[in-house]
Protein backbone atom coordinates (compact mmCIF):
# COMPACT_ATOMS: atom_id res chain seq x y z
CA UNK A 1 0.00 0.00 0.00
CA UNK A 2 1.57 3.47 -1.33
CA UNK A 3 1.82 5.98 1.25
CA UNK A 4 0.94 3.25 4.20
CA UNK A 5 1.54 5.58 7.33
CA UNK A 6 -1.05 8.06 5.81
CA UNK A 7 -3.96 5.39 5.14
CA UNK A 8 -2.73 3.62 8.45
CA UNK A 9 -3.92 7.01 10.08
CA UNK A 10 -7.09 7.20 8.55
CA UNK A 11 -7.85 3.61 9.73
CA UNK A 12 -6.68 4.05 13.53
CA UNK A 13 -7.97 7.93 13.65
CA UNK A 14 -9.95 9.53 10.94
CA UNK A 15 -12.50 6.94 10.04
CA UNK A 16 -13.39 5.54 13.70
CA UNK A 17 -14.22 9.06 14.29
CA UNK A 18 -16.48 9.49 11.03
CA UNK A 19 -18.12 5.87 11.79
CA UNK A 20 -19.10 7.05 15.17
CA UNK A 21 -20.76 10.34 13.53
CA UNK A 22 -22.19 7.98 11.08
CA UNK A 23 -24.14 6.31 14.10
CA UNK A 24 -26.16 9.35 14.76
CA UNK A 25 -26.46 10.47 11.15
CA UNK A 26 -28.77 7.45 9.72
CA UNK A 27 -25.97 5.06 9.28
CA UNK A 28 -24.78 7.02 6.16
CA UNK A 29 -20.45 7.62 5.51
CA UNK A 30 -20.06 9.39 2.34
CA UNK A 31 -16.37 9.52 1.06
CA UNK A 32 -15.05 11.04 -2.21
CA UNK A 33 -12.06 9.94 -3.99
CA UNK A 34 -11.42 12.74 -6.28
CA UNK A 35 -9.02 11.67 -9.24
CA UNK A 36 -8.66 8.12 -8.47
CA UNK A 37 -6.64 7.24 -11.23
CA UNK A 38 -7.20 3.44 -11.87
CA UNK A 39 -9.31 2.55 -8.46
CA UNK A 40 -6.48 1.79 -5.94
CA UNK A 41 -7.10 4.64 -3.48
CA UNK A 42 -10.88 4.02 -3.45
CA UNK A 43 -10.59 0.34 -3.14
CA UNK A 44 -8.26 0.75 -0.45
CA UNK A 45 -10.47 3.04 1.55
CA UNK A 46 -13.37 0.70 1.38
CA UNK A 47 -11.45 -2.45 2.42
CA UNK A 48 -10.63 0.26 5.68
CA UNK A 49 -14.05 0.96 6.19
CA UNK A 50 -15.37 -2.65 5.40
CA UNK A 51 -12.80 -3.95 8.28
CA UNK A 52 -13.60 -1.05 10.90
CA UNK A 53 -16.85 -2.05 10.36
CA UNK A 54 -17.14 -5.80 10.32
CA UNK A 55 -20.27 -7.60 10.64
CA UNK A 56 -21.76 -3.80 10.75
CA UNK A 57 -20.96 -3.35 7.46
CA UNK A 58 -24.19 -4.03 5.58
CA UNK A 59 -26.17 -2.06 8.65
CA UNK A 60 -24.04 1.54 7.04
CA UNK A 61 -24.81 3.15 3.79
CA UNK A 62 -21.58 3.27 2.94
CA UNK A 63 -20.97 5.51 -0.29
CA UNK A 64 -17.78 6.18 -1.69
CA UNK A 65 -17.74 8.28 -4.83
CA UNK A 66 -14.50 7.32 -6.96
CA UNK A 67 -13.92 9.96 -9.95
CA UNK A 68 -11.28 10.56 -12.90
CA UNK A 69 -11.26 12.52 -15.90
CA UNK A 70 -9.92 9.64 -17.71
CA UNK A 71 -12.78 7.48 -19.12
CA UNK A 72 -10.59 4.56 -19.68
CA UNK A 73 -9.00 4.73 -16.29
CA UNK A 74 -12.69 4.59 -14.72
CA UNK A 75 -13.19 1.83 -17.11
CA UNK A 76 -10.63 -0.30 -15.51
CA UNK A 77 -11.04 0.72 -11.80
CA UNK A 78 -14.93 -0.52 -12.58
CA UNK A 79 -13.33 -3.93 -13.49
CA UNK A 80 -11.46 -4.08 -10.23
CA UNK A 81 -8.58 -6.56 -11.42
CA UNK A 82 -5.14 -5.70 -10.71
CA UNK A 83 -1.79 -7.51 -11.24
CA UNK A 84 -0.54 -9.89 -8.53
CA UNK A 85 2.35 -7.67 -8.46
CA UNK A 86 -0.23 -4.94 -7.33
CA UNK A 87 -1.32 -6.71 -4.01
CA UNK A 88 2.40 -8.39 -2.87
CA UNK A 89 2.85 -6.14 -0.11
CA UNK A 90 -0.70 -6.66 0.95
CA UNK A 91 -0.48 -9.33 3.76
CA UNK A 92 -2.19 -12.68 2.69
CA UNK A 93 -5.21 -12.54 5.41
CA UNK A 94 -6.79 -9.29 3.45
CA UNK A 95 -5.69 -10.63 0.14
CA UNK A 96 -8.10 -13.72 1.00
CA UNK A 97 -10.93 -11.85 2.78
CA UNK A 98 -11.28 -8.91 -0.32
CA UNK A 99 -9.91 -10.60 -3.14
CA UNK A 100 -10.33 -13.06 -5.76
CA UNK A 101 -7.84 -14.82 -7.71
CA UNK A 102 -8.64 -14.76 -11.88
CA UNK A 103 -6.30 -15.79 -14.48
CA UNK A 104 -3.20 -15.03 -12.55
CA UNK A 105 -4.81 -11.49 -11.51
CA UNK A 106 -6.75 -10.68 -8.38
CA UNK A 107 -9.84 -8.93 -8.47
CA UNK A 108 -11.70 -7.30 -6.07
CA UNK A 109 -14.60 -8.86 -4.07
CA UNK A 110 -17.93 -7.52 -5.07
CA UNK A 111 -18.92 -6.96 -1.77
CA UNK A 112 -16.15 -4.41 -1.23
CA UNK A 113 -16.82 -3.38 -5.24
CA UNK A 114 -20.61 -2.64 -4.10
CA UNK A 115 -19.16 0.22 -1.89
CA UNK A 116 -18.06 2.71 -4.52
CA UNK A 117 -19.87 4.16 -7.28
CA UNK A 118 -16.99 5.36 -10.34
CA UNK A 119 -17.55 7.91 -12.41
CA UNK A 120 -16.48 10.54 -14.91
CA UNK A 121 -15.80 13.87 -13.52
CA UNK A 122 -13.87 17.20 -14.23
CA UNK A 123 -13.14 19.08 -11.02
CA UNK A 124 -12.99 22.56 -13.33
CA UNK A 125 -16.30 22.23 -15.12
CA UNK A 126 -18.64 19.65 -13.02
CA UNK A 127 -20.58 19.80 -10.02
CA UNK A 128 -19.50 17.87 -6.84
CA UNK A 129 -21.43 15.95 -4.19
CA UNK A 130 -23.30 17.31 -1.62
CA UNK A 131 -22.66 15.92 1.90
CA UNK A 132 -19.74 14.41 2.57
CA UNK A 133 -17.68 13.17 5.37
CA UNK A 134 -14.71 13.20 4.14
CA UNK A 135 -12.21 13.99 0.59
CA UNK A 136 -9.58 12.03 -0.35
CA UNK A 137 -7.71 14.16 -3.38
CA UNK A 138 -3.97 13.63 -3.80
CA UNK A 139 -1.34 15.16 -6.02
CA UNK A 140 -4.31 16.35 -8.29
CA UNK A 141 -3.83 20.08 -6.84
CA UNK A 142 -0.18 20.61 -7.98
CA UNK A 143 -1.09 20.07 -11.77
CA UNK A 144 -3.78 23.31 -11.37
CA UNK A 145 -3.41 26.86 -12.17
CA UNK A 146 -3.89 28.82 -8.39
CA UNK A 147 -7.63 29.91 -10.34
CA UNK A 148 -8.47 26.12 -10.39
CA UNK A 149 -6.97 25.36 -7.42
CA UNK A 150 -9.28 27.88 -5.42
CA UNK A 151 -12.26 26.71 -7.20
CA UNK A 152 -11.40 23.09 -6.64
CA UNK A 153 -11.00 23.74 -2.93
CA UNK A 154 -14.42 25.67 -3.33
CA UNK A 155 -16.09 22.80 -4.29
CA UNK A 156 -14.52 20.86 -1.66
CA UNK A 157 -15.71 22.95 0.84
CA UNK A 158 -19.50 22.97 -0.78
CA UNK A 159 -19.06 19.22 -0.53
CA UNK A 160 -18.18 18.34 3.25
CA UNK A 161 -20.02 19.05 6.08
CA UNK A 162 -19.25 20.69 8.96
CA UNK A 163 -16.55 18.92 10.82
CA UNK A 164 -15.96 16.45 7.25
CA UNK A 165 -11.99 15.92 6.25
CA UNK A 166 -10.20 17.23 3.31
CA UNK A 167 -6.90 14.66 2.65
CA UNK A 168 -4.26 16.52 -0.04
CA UNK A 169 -0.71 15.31 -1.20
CA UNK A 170 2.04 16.27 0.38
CA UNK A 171 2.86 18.78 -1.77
CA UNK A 172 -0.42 20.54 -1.89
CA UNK A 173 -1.97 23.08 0.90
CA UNK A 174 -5.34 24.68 1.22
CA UNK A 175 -3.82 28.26 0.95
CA UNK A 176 -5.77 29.65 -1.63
CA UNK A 177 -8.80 29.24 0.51
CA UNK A 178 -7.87 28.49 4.09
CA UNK A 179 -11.04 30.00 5.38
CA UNK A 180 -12.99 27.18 5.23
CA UNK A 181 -10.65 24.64 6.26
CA UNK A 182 -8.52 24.27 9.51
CA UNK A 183 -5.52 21.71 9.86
CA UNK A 184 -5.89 18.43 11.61
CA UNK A 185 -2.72 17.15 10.53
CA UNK A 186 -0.10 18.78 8.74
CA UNK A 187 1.92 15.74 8.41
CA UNK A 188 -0.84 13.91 6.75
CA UNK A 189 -2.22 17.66 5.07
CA UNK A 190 -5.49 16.42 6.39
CA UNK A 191 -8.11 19.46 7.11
CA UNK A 192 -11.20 20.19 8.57
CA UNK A 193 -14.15 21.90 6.91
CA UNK A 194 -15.13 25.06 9.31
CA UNK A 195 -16.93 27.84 8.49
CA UNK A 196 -19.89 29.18 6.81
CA UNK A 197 -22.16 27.16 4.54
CA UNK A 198 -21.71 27.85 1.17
CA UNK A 199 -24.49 27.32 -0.85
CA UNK A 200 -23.54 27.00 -4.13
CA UNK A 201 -20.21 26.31 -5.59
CA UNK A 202 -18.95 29.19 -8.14
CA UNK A 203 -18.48 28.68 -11.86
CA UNK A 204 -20.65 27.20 -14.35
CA UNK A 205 -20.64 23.88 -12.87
CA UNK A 206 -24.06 24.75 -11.48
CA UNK A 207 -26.03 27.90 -13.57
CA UNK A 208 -29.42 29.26 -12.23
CA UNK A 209 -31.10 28.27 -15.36
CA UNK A 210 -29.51 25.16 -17.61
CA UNK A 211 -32.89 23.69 -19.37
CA UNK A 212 -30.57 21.00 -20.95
CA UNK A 213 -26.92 20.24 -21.81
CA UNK A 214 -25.30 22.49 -23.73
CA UNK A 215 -23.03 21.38 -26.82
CA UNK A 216 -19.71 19.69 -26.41
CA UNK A 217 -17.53 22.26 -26.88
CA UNK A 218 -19.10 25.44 -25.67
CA UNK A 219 -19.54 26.66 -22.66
CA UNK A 220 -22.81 26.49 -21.26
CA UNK A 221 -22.93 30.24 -20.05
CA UNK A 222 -22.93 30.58 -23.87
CA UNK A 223 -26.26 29.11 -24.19
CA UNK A 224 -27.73 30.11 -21.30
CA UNK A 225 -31.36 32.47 -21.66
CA UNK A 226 -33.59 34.09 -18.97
CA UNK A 227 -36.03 31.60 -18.16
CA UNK A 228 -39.02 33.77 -19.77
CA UNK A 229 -37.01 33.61 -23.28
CA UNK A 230 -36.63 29.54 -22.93
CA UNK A 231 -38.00 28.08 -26.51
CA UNK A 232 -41.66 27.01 -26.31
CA UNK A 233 -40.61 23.53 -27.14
CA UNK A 234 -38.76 23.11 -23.88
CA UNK A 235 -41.79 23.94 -21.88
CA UNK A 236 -43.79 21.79 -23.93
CA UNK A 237 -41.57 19.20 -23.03
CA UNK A 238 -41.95 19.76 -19.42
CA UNK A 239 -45.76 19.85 -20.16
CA UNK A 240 -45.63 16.32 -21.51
CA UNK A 241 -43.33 14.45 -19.01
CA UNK A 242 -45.58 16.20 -15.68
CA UNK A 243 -48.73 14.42 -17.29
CA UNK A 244 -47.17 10.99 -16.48
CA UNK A 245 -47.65 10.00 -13.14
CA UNK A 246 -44.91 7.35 -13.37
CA UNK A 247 -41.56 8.68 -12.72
CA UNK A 248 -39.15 9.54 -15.83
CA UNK A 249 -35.69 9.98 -16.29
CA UNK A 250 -33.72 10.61 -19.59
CA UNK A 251 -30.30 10.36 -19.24
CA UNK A 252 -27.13 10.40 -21.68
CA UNK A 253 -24.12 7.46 -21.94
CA UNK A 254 -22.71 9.65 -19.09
CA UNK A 255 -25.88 8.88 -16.90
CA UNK A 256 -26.15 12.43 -16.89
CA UNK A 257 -30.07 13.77 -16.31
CA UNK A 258 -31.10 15.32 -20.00
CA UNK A 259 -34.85 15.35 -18.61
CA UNK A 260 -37.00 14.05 -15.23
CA UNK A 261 -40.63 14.97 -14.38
CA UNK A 262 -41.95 15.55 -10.97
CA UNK A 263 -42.84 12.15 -10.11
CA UNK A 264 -39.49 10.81 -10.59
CA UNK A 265 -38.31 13.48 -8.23
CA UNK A 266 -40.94 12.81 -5.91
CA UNK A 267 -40.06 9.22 -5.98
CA UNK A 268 -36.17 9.37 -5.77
CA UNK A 269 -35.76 12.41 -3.54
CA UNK A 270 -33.99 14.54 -6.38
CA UNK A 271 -34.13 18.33 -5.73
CA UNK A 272 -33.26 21.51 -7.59
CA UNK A 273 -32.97 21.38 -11.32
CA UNK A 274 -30.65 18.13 -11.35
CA UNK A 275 -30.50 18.40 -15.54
CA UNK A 276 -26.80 17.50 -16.39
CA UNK A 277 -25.69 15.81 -13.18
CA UNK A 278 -25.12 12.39 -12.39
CA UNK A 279 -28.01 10.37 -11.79
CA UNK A 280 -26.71 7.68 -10.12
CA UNK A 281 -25.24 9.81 -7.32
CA UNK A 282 -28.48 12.10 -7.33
CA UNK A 283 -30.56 9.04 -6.58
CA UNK A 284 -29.57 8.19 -3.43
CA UNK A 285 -32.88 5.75 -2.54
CA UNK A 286 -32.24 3.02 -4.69
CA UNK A 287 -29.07 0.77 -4.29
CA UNK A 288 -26.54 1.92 -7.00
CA UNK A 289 -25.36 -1.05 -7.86
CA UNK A 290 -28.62 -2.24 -9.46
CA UNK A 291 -29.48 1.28 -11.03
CA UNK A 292 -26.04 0.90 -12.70
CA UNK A 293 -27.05 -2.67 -13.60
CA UNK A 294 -30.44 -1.67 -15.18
CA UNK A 295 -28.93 1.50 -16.94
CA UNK A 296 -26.03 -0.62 -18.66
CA UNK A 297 -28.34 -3.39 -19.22
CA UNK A 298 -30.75 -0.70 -21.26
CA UNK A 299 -27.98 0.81 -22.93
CA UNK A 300 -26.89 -2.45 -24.23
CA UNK A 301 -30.48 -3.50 -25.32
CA UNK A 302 -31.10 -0.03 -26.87
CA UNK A 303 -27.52 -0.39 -28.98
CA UNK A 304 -28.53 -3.96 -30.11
CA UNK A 305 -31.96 -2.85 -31.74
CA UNK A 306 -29.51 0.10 -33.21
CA UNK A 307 -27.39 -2.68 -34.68
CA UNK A 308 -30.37 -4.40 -36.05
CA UNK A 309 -31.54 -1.44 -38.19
CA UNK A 310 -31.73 -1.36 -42.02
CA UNK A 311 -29.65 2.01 -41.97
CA UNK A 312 -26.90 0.82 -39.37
CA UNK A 313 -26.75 -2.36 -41.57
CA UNK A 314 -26.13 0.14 -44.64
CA UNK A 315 -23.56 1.81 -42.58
CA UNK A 316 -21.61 -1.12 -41.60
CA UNK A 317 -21.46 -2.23 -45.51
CA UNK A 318 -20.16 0.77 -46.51
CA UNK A 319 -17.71 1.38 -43.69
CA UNK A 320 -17.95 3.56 -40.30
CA UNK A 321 -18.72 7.16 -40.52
CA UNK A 322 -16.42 9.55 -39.91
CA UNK A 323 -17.33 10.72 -36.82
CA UNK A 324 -20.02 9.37 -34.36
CA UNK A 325 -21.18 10.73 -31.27
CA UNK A 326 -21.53 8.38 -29.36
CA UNK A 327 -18.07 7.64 -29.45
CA UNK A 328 -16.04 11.10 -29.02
CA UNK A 329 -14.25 11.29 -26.33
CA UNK A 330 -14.87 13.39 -23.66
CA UNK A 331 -12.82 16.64 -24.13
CA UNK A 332 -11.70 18.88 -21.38
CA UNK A 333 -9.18 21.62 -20.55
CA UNK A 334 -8.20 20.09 -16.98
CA UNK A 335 -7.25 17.13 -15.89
CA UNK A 336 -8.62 15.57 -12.34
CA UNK A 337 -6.12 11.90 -12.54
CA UNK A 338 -4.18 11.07 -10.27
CA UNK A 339 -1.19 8.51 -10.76
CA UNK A 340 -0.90 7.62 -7.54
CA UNK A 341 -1.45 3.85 -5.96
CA UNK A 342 -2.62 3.19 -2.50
CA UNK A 343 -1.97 -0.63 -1.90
């Protein structure tokens, strides 16, 4: 495990602290891994919570968001298998307890999988998550400008809760905004959230009025209207989906929210506008590892009637297009990954 004294101090001091607030707060622990690289550090701290915890475990709702930048890196932190060169310094009694052996690799249990939700995410243009205990982002800092830096730390401090800990490299500092965050532990650069609530986090991340996704490319304060000059076709739309008293979501290959009427909000306990954010983190009632399962599952049903199509067959005869879509990757002007390993 990279960096053992730090994640040995989060084991014997941070997290028996956050469990016990956890008692009195529902049973919920809500951790963010920001820049996770390939899934190490996340993995890691859910094996620490999973064996603080014990036969407790599946009493908590234990949440730990795990996000990159780099879609294939999330790919393969999703996947969970890792080199047996990655988990030689592990001793063999948690090898055996949160891994399985496959092909000569080891992957992780799904038990300990079940525990974090992996995503996409750009610290500079997305919004973060609401209520959290604690932040694990190392070495991510040091790559920003000092603008992105202070936003970043912004959103941090929109994220945790009173009393929640911010975890940073050991390069990195919360300088550019040290108001909201007092040291716990230089050593470790592990902070405290103090200070005012801050309501919403600055930047475009979260506009008062985004009806729907704005282009790749642009920016959506480009596209952005006053509410009374929004086309008449998006409150038809709105119209239409509130006259269906079943709950409905559209989302994107993202699983960001493109529409949702009131019943699905009603239903899933999603507030404010919610369009372009994650739905599996907004939708905190249902399980997320069987929302994920149903999304991918209609995502893969909806690309095999696609693939069945008289003009898809035309287009595989006469050779991909140019360009699709569907399969651009995401662009972005900063980078949230982190190289770094934990075990």
């Amino acid at each position: 495990m990279r960096d053992p004294d730090l994640f040995a101090h989060l084991r014997d001091v941070i997290l028996p602290g956050l469990i016990a607030h956890a008692r009195s707060d529902n049973k919920a622990l809500r951790i963010w891994s920001a820049g996770c690289a390939t899934g190490e550090e996340p993995y890691s701290l859910a094996i620490l919570v999973s064996e603080l915890l014990g036969d407790e475990l599946d009493a908590f709702n234990v949440r730990i968001f795990s996000t990159d930048v780099d879609s294939e890196a999330i790919a393969f932190a999703r996947r969970g298998i890792y080199a047996a060169s990655a988990v030689e310094d592990l001793p063999p009694d948690l090898v055996e307890r949160y891994f399985v052996a496959v092909d000569g690799q080891y992957q992780v249990k799904k038990r300990i999988r079940s525990l974090t939700v992996f995503g996409e995410h750009d610290l500079g243009q997305r919004a973060p998550f609401p209520h959290l205990d604690l932040v694990v982002c190392r070495n991510v800092l040091i790559y920003f400008t000092s603008d992105l830096q202070r936003r970043t730390l912004h959103l941090f401090a929109f994220s945790l809760r009173e009393g929640g800990y911010l975890v940073l490299g050991k390069a990195e500092t919360t300088s550019p905004l040290s108001e909201y965050f007092v040291p716990n532990d230089i050593h470790y650069k592990i902070y405290v959230r103090r200070g005012e609530r801050i309501l919403i986090p600055p930047g475009p991340s979260l506009p008062p009025v985004l009806p729907r996704r704005a282009p790749r490319g642009k920016s959506p304060l480009m596209n952005m209207r006053p509410l009374r000059e929004q086309p008449r076709a998006r409150l038809s739309i709105d119209l239409l989906l509130s006259g269906f008293r079943q709950g409905i979501v559209v989302i994107d290959s993202r699983y960001d929210i493109l529409e949702i009427n009131f019943a699905a909000r009603r239903l899933l306990g999603i507030h404010g506008t919610a369009l372009g954010q994650d739905f599996v983190h907004l939708a905190q009632v249902i399980p997320h590892r069987p929302l994920l399962d149903a999304i991918d599952a209609a995502f893969r049903a909806r690309r095999g009637t696609r693939s069945r199509s008289p003009l898809t067959r035309r287009r595989k005869a006469s050779g991909p297009p140019s360009s699709s879509p569907a399969s651009c990757p995401r662009s972005s002007s900063t980078r949230a990954s982190s190289p770094s390993r934990c075990w």
